[in-house]
N, C-alpha and C. Protein backbone atom coordinates (compact mmCIF):
# COMPACT_ATOMS: atom_id res chain seq x y z
N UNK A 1 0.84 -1.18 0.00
CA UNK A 1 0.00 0.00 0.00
C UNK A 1 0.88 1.24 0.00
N UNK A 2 0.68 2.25 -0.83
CA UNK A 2 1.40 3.35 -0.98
C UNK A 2 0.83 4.54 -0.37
N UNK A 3 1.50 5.74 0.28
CA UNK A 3 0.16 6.91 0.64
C UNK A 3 0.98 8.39 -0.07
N UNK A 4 0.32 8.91 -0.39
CA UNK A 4 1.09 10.11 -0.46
C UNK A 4 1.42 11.03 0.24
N UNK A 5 2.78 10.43 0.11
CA UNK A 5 3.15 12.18 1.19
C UNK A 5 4.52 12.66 1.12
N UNK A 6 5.19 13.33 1.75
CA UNK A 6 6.08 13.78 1.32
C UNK A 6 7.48 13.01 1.73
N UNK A 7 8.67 12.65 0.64
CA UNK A 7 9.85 11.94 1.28
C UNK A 7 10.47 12.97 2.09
N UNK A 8 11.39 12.14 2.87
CA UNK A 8 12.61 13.20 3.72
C UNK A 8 13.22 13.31 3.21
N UNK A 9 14.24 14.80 3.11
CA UNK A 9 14.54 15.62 2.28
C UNK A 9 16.25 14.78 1.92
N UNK A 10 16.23 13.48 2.83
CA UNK A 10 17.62 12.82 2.33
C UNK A 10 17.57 12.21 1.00
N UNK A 11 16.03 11.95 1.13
CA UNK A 11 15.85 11.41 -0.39
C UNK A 11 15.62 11.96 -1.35
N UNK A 12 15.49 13.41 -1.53
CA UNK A 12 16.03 14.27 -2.70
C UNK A 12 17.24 15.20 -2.75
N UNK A 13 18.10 15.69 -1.12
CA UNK A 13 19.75 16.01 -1.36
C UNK A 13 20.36 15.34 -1.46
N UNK A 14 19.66 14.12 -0.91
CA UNK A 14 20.97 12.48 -1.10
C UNK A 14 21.26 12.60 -2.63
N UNK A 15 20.45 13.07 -3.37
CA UNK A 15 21.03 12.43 -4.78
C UNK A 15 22.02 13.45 -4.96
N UNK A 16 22.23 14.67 -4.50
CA UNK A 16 23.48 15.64 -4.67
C UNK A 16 24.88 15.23 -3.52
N UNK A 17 24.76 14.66 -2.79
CA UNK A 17 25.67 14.54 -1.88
C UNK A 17 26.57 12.56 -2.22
N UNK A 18 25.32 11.99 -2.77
CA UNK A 18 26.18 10.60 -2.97
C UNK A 18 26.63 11.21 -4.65
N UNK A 19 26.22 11.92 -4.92
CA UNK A 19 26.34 12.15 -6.51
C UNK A 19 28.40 12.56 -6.00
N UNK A 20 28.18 13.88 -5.04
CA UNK A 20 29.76 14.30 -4.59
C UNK A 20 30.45 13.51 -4.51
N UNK A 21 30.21 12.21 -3.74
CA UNK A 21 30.92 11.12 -3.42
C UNK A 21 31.52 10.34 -4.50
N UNK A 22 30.65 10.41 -5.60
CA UNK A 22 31.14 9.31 -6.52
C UNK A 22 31.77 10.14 -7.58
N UNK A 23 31.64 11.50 -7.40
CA UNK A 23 32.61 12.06 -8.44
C UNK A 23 33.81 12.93 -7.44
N UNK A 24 33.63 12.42 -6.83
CA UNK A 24 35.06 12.76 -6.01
C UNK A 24 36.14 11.68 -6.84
N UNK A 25 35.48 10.78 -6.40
CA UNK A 25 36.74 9.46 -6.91
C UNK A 25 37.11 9.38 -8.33
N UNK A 26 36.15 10.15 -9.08
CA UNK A 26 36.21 10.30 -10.72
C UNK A 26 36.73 11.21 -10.64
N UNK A 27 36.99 12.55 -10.09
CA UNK A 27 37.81 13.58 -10.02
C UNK A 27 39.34 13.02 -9.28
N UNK A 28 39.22 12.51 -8.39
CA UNK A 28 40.66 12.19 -7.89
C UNK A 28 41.49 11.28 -8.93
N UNK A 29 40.68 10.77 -9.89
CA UNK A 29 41.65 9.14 -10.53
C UNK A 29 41.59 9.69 -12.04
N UNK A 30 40.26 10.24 -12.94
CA UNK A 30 39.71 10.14 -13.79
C UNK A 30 40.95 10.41 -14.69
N UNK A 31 41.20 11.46 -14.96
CA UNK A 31 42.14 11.89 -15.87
C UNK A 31 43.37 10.97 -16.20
N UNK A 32 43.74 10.97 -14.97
CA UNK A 32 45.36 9.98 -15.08
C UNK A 32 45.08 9.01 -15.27
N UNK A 33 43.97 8.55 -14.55
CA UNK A 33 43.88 6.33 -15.16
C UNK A 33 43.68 6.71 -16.52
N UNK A 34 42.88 7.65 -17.16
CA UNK A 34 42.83 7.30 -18.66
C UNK A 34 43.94 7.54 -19.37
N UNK A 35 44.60 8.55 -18.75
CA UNK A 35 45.97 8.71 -19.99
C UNK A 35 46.87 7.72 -19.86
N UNK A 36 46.97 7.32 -18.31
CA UNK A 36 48.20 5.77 -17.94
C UNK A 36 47.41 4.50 -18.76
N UNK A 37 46.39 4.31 -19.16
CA UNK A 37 45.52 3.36 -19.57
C UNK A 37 45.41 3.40 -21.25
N UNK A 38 44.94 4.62 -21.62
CA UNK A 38 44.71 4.55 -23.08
C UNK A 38 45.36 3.89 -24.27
N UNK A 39 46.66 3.33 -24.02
CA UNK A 39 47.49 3.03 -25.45
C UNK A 39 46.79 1.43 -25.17
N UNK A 40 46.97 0.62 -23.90
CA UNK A 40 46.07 -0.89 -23.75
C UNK A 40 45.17 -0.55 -23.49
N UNK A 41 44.01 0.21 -23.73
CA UNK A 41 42.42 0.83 -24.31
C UNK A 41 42.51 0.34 -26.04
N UNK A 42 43.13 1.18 -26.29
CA UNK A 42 42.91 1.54 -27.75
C UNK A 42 43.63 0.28 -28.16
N UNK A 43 43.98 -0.50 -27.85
CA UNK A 43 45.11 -2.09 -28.14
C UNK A 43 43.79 -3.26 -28.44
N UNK A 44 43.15 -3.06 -27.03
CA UNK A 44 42.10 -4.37 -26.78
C UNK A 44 40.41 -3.52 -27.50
N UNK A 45 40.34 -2.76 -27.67
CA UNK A 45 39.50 -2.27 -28.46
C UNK A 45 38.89 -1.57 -29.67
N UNK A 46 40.05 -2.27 -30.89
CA UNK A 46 40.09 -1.40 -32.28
C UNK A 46 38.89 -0.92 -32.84
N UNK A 47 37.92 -1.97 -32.21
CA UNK A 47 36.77 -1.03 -32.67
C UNK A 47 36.06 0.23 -32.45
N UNK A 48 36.92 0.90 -31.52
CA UNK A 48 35.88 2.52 -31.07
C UNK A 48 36.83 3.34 -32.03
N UNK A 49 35.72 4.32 -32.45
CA UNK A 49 36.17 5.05 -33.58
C UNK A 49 37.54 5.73 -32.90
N UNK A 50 38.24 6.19 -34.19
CA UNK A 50 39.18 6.89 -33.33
C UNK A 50 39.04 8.64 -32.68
N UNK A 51 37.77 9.16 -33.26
CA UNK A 51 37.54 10.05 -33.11
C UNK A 51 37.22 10.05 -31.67
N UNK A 52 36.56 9.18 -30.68
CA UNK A 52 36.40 8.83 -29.42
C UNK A 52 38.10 8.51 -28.51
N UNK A 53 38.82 7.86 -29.46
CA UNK A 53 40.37 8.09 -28.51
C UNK A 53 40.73 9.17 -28.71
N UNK A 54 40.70 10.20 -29.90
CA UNK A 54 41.34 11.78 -29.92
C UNK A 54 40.72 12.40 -28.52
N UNK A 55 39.28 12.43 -28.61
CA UNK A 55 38.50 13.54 -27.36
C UNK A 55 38.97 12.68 -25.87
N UNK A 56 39.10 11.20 -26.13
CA UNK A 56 39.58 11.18 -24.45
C UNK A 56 41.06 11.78 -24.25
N UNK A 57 41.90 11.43 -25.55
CA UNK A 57 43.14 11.43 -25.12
C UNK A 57 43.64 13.23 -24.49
N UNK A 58 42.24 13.58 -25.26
CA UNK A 58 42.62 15.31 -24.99
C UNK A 58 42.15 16.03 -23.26
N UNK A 59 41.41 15.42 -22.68
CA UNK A 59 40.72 15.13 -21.14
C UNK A 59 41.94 15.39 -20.57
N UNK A 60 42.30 17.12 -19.90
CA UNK A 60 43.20 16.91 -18.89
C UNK A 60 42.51 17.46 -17.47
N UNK A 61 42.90 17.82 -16.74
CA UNK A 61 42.56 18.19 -14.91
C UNK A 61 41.51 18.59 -14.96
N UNK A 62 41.98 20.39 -15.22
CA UNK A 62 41.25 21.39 -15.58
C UNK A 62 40.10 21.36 -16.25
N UNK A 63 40.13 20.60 -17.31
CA UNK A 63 38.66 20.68 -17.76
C UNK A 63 37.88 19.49 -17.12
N UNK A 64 38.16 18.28 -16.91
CA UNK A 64 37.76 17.62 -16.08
C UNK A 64 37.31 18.26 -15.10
N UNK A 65 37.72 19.03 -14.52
CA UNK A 65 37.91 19.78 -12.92
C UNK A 65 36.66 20.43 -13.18
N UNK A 66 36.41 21.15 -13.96
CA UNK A 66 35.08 21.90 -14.57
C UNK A 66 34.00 21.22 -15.22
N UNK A 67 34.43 20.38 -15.92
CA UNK A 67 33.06 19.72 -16.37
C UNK A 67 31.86 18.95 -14.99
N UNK A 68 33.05 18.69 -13.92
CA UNK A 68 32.74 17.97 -12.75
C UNK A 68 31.65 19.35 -11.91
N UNK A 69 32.11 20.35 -12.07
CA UNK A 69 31.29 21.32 -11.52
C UNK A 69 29.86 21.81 -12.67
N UNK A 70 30.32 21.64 -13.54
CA UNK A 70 28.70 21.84 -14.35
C UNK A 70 27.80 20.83 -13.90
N UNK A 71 28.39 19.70 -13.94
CA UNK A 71 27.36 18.43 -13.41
C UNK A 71 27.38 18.59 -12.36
N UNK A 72 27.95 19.38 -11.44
CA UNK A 72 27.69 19.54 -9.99
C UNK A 72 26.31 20.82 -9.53
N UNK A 73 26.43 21.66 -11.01
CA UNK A 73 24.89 22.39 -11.10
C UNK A 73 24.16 21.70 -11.53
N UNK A 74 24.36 21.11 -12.75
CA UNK A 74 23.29 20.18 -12.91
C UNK A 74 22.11 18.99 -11.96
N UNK A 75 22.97 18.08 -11.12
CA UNK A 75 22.61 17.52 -10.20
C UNK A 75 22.05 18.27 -8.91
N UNK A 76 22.50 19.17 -8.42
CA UNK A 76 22.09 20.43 -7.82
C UNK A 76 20.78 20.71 -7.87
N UNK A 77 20.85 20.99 -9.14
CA UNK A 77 19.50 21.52 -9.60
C UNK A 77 18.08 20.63 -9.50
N UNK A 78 18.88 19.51 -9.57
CA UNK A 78 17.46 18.44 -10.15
C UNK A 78 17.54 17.66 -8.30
N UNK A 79 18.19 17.89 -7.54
CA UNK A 79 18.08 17.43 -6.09
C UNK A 79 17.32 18.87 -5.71
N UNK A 80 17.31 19.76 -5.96
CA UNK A 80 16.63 20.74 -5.46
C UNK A 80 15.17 20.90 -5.82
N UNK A 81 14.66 20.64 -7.48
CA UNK A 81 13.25 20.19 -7.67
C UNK A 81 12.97 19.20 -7.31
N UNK A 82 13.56 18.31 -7.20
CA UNK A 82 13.17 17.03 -6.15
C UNK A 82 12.56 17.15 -4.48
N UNK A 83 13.14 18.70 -3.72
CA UNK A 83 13.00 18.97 -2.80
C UNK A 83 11.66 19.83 -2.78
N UNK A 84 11.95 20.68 -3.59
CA UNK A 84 10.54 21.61 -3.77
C UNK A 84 9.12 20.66 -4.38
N UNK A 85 9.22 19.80 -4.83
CA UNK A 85 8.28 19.34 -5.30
C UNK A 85 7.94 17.81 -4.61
N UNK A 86 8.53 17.68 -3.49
CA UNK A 86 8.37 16.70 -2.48
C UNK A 86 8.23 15.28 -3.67
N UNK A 87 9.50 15.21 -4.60
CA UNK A 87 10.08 14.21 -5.10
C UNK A 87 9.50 14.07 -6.30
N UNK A 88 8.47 14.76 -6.32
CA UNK A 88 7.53 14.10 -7.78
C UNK A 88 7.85 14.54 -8.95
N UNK A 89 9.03 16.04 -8.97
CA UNK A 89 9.79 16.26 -10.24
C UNK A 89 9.95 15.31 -11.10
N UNK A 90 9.60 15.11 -12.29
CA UNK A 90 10.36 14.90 -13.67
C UNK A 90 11.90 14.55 -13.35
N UNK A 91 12.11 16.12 -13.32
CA UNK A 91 13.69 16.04 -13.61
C UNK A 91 14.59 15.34 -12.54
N UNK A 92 14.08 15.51 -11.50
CA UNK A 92 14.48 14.79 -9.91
C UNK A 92 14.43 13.15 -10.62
N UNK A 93 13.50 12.49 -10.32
CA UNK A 93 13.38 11.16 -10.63
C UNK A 93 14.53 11.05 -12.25
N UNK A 94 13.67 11.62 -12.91
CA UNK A 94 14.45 11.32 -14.19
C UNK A 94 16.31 11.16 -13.56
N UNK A 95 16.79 11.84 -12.69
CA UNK A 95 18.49 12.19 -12.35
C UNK A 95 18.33 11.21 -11.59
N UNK A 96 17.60 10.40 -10.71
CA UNK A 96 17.96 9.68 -9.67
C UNK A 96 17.52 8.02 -10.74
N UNK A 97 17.40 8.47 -11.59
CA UNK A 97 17.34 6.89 -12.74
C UNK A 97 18.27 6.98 -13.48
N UNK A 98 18.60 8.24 -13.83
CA UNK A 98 20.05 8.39 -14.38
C UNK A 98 21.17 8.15 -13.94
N UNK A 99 21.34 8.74 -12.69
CA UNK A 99 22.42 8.40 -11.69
C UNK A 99 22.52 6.67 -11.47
N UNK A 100 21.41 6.24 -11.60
CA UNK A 100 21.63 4.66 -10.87
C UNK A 100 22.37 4.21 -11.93
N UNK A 101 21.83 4.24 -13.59
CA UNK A 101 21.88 3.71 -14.37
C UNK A 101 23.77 3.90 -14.60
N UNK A 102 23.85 5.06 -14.70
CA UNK A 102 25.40 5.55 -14.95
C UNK A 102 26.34 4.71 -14.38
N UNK A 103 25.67 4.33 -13.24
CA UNK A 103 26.55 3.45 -12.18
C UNK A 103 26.62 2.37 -12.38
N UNK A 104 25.63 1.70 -13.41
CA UNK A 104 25.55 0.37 -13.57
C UNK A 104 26.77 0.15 -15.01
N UNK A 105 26.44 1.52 -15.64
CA UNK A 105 27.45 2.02 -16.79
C UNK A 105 28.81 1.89 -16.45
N UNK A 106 29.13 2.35 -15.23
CA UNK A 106 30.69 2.28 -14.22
C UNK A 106 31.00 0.73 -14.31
N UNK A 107 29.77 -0.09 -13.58
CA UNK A 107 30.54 -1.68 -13.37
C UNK A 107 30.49 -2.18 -15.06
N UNK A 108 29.78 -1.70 -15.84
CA UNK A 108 30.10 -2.34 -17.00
C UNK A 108 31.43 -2.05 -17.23
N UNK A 109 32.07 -0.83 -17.33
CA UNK A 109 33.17 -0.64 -17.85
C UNK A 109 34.21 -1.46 -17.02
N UNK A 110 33.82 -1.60 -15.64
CA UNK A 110 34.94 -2.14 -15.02
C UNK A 110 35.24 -3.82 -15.35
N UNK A 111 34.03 -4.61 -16.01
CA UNK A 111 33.76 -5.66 -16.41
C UNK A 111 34.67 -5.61 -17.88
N UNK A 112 34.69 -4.85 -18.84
CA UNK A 112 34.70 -4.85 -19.68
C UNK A 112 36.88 -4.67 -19.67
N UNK A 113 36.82 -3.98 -19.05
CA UNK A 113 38.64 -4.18 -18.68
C UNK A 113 39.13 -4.62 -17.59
N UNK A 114 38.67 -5.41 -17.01
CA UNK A 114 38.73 -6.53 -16.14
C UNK A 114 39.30 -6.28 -15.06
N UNK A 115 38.72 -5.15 -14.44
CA UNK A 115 39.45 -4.23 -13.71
C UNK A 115 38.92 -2.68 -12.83
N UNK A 116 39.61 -2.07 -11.52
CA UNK A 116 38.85 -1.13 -11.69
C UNK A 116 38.66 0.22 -12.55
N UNK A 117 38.06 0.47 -12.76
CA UNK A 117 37.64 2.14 -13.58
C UNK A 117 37.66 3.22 -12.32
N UNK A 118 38.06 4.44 -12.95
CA UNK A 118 37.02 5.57 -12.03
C UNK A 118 35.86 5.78 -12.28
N UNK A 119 35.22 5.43 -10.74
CA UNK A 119 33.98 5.61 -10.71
C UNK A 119 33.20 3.90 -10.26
N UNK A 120 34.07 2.96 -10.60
CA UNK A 120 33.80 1.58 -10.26
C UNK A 120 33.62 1.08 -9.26
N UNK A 121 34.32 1.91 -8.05
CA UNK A 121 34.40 1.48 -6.33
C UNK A 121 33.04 2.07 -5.86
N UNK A 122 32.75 3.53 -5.92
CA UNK A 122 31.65 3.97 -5.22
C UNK A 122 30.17 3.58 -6.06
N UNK A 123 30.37 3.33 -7.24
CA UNK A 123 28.99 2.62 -7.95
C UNK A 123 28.17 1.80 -7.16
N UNK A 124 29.15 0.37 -6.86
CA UNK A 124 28.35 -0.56 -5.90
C UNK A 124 28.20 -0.39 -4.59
N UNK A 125 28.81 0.82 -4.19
CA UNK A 125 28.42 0.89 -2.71
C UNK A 125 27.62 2.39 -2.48
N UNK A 126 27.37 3.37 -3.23
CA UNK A 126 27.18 4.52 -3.29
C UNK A 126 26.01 4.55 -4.57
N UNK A 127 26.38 4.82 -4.88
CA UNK A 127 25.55 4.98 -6.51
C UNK A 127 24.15 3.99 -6.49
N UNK A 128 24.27 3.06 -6.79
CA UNK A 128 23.27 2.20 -7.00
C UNK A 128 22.80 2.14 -5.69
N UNK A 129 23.04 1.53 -4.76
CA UNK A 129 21.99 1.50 -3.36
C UNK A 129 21.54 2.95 -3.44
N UNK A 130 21.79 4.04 -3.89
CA UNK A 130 20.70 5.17 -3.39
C UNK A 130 19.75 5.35 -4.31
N UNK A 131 20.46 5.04 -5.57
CA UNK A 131 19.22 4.77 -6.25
C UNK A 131 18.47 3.92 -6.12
N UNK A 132 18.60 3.16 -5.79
CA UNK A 132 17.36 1.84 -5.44
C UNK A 132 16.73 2.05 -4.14
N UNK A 133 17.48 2.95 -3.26
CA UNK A 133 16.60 3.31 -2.02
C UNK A 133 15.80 4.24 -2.50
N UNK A 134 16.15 5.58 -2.96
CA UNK A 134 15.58 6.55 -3.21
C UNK A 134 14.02 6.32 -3.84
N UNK A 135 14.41 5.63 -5.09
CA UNK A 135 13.34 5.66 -5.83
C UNK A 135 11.89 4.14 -4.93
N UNK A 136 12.98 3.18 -3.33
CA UNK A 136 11.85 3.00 -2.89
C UNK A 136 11.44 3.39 -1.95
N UNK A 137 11.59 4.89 -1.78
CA UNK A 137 11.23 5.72 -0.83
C UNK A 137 10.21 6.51 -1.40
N UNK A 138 10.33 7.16 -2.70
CA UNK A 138 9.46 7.58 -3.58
C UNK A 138 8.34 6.55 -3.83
N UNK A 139 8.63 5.45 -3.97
CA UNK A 139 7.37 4.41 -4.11
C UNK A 139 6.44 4.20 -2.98
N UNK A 140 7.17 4.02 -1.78
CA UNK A 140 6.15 4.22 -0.18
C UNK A 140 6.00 5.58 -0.40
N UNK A 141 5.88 6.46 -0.51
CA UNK A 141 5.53 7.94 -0.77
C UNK A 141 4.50 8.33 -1.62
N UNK A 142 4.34 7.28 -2.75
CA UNK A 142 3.27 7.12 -3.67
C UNK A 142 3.83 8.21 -4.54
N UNK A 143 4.89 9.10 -4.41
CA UNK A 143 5.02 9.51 -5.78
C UNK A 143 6.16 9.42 -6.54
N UNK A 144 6.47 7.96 -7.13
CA UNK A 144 6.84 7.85 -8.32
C UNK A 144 6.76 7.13 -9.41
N UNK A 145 7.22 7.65 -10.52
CA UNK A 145 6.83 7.64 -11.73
C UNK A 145 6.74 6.09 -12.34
N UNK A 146 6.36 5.65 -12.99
CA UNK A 146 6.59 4.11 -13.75
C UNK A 146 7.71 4.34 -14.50
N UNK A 147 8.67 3.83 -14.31
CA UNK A 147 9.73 3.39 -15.53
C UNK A 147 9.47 2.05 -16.24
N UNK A 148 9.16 1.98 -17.62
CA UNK A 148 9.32 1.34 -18.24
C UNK A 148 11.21 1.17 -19.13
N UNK A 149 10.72 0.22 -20.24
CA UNK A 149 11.90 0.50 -21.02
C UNK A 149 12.51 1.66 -22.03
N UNK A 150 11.29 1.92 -22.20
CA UNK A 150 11.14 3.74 -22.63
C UNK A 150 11.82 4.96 -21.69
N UNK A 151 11.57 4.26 -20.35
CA UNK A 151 12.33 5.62 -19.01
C UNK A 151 13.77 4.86 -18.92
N UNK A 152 14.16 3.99 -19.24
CA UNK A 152 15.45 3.60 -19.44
C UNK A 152 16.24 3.98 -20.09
N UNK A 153 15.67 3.95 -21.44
CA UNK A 153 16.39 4.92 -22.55
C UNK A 153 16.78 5.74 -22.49
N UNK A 154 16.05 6.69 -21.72
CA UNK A 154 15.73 7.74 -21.52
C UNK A 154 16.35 8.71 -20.69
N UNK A 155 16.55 7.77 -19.44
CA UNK A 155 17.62 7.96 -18.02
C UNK A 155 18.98 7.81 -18.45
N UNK A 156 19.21 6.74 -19.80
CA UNK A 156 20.67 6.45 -19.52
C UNK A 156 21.17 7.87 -21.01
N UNK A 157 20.11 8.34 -21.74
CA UNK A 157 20.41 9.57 -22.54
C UNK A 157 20.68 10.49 -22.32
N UNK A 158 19.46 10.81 -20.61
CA UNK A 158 19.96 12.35 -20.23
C UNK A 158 21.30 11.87 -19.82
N UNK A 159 21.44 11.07 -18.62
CA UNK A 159 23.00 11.27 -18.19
C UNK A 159 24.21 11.19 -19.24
N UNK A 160 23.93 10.64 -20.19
CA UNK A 160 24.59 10.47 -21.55
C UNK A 160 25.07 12.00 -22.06
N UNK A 161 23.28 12.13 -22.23
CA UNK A 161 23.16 14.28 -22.87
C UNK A 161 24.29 15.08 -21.35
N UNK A 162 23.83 14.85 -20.24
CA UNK A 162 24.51 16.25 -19.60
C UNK A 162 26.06 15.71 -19.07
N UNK A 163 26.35 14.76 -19.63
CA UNK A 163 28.15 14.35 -19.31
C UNK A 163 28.76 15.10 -20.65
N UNK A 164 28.13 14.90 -21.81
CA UNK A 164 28.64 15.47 -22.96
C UNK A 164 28.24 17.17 -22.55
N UNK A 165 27.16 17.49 -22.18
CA UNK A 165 27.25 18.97 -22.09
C UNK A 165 28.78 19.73 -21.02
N UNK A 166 28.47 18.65 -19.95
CA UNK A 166 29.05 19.01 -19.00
C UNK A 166 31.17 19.25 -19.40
N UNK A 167 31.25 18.29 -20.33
CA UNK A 167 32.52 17.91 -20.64
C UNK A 167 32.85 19.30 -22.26
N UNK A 168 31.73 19.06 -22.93
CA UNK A 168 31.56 20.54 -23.94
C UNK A 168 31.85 21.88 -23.17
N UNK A 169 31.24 22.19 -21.86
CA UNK A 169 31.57 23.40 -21.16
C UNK A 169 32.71 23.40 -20.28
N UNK A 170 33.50 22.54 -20.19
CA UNK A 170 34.42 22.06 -19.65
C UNK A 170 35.89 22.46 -20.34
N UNK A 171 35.31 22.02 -21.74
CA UNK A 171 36.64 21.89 -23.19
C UNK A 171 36.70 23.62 -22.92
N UNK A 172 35.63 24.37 -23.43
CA UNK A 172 35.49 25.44 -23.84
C UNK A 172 36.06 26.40 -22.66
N UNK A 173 35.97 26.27 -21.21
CA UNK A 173 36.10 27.24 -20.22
C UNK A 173 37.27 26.68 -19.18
N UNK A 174 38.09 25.62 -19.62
CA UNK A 174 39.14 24.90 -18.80
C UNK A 174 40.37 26.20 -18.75
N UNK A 175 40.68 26.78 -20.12
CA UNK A 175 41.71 27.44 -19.79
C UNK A 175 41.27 28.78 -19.33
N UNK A 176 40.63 29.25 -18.78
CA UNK A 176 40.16 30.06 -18.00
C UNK A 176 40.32 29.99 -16.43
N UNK A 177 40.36 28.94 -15.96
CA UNK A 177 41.14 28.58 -14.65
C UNK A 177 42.27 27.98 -15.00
């Protein structure tokens, strides 16, 4: 039985504060594991275009450092309509299906090079349990949304769409700090 009412407010800043957590460790590692990594990247995987090894190989601190803070408004933002709207935001849910999903995106990669990634450690202990709490906190709350396979798509696009925005405003405003 579900009732409506309003979640505690951990379950819409939680998604900005475990979000910190897990890009802490993508900020502390991200850059350097990929450049110490990329030549056995690009070895065991001839198939990614190479236009995808040029833009990683070009990923240094600074813009990293910044792209991490656009997505740090971004997520911000959507933990904050999550708050004002006692969870039932769109964009709230939509980020807290995104966020899970991303994370599930993390252990793939770490599967996929047999090994850890940044971002691979706090996924299974951070990332995914809040998403799976969150959204069943929103469900005893009675307000959230149905995800089908359509909100899948969908979740793993935006986070898809605002990593590329985030990393676009990143390229563009890195040498500025």
């Amino acid at each position: 039985m579900t009732t409506t009412s309003k979640p505690n407010p951990l379950v819409t800043y939680g998604l900005f504060l475990a979000w910190a957590v897990h890009d802490a460790e993508e900020l502390a590692f991200g850059p350097r594991w990929l450049r110490e990594n990329l030549p056995g990247l690009r070895e065991r995987f001839p198939g990614v275009p190479e236009a995808v090894w040029k833009a990683a190989e070009s990923v240094d601190e600074r813009e990293f450092a910044v792209a991490v803070g656009v997505m740090a408004g971004i997520v911000g933002a959507a933990a904050v309509a999550g708050a004002r709207s006692g969870g039932r935001s769109a964009f709230y849910q939509g980020a807290v299906n995104g966020f899970g999903l991303h994370g599930l995106v993390h252990l793939a990669q770490a599967a996929a090079v047999r090994g850890w990634t940044p971002g691979s450690a706090t996924s299974p202990l951070v990332v995914v349990p809040f998403a799976l709490w969150a959204r069943g906190r929103l469900r005893r709350a009675g307000v959230l949304r149905p995800v089908g396979l359509g909100g899948v798509a969908a979740g793993l696009a935006i986070a898809a769409g605002a990593t590329v925005v985030s990393h676009a405003v990143g390229r563009r405003f890195a040498s500025y700090f």
